[in-house]
Protein backbone atom coordinates (compact mmCIF):
# COMPACT_ATOMS: atom_id res chain seq x y z
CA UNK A 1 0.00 0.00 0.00
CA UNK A 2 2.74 2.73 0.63
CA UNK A 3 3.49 2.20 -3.37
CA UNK A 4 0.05 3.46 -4.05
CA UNK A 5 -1.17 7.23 -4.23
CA UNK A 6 -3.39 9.03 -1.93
CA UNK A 7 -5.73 9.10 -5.47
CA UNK A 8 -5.17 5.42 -6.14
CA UNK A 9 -6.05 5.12 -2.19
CA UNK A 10 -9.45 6.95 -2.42
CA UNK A 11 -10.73 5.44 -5.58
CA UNK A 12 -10.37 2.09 -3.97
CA UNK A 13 -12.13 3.28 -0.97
CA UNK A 14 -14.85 4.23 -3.12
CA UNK A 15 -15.62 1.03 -5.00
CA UNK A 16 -15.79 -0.18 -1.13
CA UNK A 17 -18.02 2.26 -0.06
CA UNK A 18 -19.76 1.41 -3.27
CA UNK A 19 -20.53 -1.68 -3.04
CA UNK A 20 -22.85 -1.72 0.00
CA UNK A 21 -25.15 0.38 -2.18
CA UNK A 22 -25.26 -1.28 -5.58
CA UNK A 23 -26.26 -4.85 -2.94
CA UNK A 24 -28.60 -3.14 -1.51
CA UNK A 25 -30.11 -2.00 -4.80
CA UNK A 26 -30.26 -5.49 -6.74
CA UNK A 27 -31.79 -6.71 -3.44
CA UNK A 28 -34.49 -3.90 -3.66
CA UNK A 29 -34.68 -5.01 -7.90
CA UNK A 30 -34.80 -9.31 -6.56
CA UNK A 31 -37.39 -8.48 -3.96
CA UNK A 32 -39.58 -6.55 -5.78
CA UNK A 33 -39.76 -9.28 -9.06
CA UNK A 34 -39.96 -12.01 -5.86
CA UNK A 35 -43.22 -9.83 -5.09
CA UNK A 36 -44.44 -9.66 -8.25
CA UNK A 37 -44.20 -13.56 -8.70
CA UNK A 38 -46.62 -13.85 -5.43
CA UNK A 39 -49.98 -13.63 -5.72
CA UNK A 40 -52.06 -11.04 -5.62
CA UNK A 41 -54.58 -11.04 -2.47
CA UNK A 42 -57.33 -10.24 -5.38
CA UNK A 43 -56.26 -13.41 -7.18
CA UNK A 44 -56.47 -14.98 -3.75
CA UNK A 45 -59.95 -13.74 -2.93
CA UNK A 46 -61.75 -14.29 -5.79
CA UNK A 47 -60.20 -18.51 -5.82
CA UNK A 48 -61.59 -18.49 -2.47
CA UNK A 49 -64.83 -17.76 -4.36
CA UNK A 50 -64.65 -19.66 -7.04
CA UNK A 51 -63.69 -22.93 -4.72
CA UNK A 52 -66.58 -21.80 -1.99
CA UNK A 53 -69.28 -21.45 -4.91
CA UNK A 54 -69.16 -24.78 -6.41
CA UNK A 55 -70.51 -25.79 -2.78
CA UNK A 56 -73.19 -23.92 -2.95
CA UNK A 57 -74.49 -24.69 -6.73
CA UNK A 58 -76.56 -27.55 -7.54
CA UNK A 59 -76.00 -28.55 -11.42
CA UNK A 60 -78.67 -30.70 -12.97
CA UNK A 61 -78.62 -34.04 -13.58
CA UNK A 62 -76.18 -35.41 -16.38
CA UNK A 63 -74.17 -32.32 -16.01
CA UNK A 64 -71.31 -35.05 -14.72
CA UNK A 65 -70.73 -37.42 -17.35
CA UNK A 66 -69.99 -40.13 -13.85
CA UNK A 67 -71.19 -40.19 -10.09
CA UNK A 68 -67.02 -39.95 -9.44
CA UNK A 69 -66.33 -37.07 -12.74
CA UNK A 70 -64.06 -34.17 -11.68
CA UNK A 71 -66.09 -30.92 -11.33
CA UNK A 72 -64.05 -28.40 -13.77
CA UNK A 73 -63.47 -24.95 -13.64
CA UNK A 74 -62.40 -22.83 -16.56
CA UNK A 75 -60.74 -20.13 -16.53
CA UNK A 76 -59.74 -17.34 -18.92
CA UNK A 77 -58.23 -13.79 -19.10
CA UNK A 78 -56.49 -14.45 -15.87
CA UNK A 79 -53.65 -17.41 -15.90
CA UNK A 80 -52.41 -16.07 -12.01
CA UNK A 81 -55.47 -16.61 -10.88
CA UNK A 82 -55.96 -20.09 -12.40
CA UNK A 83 -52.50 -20.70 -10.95
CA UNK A 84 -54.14 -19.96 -7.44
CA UNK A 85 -56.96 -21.86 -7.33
CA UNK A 86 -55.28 -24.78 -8.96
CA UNK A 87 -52.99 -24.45 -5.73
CA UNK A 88 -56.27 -23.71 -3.48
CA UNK A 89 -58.19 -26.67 -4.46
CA UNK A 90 -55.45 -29.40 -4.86
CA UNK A 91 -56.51 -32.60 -3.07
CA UNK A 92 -60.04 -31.19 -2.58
CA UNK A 93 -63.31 -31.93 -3.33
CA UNK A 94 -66.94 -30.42 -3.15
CA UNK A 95 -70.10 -32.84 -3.57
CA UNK A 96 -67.80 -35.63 -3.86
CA UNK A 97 -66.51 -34.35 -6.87
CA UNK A 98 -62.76 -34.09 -7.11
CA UNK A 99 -62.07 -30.61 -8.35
CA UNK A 100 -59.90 -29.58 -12.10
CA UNK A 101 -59.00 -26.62 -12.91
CA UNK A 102 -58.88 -25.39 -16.79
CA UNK A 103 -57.04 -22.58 -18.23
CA UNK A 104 -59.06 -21.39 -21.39
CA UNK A 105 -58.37 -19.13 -24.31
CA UNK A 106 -60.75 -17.53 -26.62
CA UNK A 107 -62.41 -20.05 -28.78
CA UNK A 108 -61.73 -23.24 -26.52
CA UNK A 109 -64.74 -25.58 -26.28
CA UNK A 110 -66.73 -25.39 -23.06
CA UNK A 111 -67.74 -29.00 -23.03
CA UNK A 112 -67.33 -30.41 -19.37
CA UNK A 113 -67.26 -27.22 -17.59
CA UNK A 114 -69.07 -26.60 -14.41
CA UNK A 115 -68.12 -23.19 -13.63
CA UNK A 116 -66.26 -20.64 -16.42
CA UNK A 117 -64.63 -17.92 -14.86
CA UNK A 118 -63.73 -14.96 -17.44
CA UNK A 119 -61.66 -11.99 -16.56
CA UNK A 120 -62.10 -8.95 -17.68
CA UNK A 121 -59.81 -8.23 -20.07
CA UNK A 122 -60.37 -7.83 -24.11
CA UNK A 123 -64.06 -7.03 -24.15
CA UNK A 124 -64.69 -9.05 -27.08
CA UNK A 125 -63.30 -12.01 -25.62
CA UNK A 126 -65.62 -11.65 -22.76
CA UNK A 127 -68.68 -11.63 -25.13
CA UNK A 128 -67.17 -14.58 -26.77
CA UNK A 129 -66.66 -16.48 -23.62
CA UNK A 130 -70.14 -16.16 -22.30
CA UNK A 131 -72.10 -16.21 -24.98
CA UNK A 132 -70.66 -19.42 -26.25
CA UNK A 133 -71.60 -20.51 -22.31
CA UNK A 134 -75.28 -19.53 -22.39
CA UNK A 135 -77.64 -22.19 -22.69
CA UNK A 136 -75.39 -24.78 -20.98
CA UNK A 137 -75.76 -25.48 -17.43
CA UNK A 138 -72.74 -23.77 -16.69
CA UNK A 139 -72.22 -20.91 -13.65
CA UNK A 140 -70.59 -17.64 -15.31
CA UNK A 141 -68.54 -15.35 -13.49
CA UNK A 142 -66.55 -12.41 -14.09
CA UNK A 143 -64.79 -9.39 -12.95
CA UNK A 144 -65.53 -7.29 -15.80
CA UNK A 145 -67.43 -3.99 -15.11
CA UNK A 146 -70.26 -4.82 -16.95
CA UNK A 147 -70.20 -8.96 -16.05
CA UNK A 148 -74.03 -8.94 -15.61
CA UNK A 149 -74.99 -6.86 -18.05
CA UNK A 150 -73.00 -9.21 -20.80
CA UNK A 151 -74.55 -12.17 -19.52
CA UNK A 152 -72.77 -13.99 -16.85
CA UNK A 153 -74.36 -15.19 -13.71
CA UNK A 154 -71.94 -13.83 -10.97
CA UNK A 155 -70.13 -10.61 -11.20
CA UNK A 156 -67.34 -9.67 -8.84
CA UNK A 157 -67.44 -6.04 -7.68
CA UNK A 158 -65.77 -3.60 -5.12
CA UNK A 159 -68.22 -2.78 -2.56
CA UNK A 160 -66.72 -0.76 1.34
CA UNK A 161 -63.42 -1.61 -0.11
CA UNK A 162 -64.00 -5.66 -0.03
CA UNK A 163 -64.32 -7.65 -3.23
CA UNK A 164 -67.86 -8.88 -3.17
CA UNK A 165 -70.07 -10.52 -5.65
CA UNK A 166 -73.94 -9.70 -7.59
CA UNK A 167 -75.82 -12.31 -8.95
CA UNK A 168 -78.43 -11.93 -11.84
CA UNK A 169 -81.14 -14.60 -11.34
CA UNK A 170 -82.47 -14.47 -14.52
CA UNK A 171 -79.61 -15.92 -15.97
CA UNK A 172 -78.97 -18.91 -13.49
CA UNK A 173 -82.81 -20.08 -13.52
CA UNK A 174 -82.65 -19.97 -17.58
CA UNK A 175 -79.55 -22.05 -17.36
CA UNK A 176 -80.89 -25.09 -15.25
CA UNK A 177 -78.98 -24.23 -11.95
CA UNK A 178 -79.90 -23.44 -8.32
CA UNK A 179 -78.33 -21.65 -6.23
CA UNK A 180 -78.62 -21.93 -2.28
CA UNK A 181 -80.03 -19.15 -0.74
CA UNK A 182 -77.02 -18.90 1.96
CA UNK A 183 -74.89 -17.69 -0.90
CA UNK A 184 -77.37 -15.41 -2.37
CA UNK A 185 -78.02 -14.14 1.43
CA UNK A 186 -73.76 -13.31 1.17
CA UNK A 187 -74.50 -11.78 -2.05
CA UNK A 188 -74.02 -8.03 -2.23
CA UNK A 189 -77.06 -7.41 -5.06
CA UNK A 190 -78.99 -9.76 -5.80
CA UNK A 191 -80.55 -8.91 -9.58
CA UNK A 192 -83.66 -10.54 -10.55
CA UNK A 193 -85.23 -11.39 -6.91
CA UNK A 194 -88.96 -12.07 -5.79
């Protein structure tokens, strides 16, 4: 060290002194992709939904091709949140019904599906997706504005800050399903009741 300069000296103590910062921002950079890769408390929320409202649906008869057939969910516009409720309902089942989940794109068949979740993403797409649902005994939901108003049974809203859920009636008695009234009594609107 005595061969070095008092210049040499310093800029060595800087890349020191350096260092500590540039760790501490890729940390700040790996933590925040680390909690991007979680997921979202919405996407959380509205699996705990999904999973709770096949419970309280009752589908009519030959909607399961077996007494032992997996009850399927679909999902599209929203891969993180099939992701979750994949995770959610692993080893579970509802009605003695094992539970699948499906990740859908815009013209996939519908065939099998018990409940067909559509995010609200391209509008078009959410048309698509629900109109190519109607007339099958199949519960709709979505988190598009307008949900109801497009067609789908279920529509997830913000209501006092908590994600909540409407129901339009109409739409679930044309399609062949019942719902219990202990989920319509959680319901925050209820569209279509006597």
């Amino acid at each position: 060290m005595a061969g070095l300069s008092r210049f040499a000296l310093r800029r060595r103590a800087g890349r020191w002194l350096a260092l500590p910062a540039l760790l501490a921002l890729l940390a700040l950079f790996a933590w925040s992709g680390a909690a991007q890769a979680q997921p979202s408390v919405e996407n959380q929320v509205k699996a705990a939904y999904l999973f709770k409202f096949a419970g309280f649906v009752e589908w009519p008869e030959g909607s399961f091709a077996r007494p032992d057939s997996p009850l399927q969910i679909g999902v599209a516009g929203n891969d993180g949140l099939a992701d979750q409720l994949e995770q959610m309902v692993a080893g579970r089942t509802v009605g003695g019904h094992a539970i699948s989940v499906r990740k859908l794109r815009r013209g996939d068949a519908l065939q099998g599906l018990h409940i067909l979740f559509v995010g609200a993403g391209e509008r078009a797409t959410v048309i698509d997706m629900l109109a190519a649902a109607r007339g099958q005994s199949v519960l709709t939901v979505s988190d598009a504005d307008d949900g109801i108003a497009l067609g789908c049974m279920i529509a997830f809203v913000v209501a006092q800050d908590r994600l909540r859920f409407d129901v339009a009636l109409g739409q679930v008695t044309s399609s062949r399903l019942r719902i219990s009234a202990r989920m319509l009594a959680a319901a925050n609107r209820v569209q279509g009741a006597t």
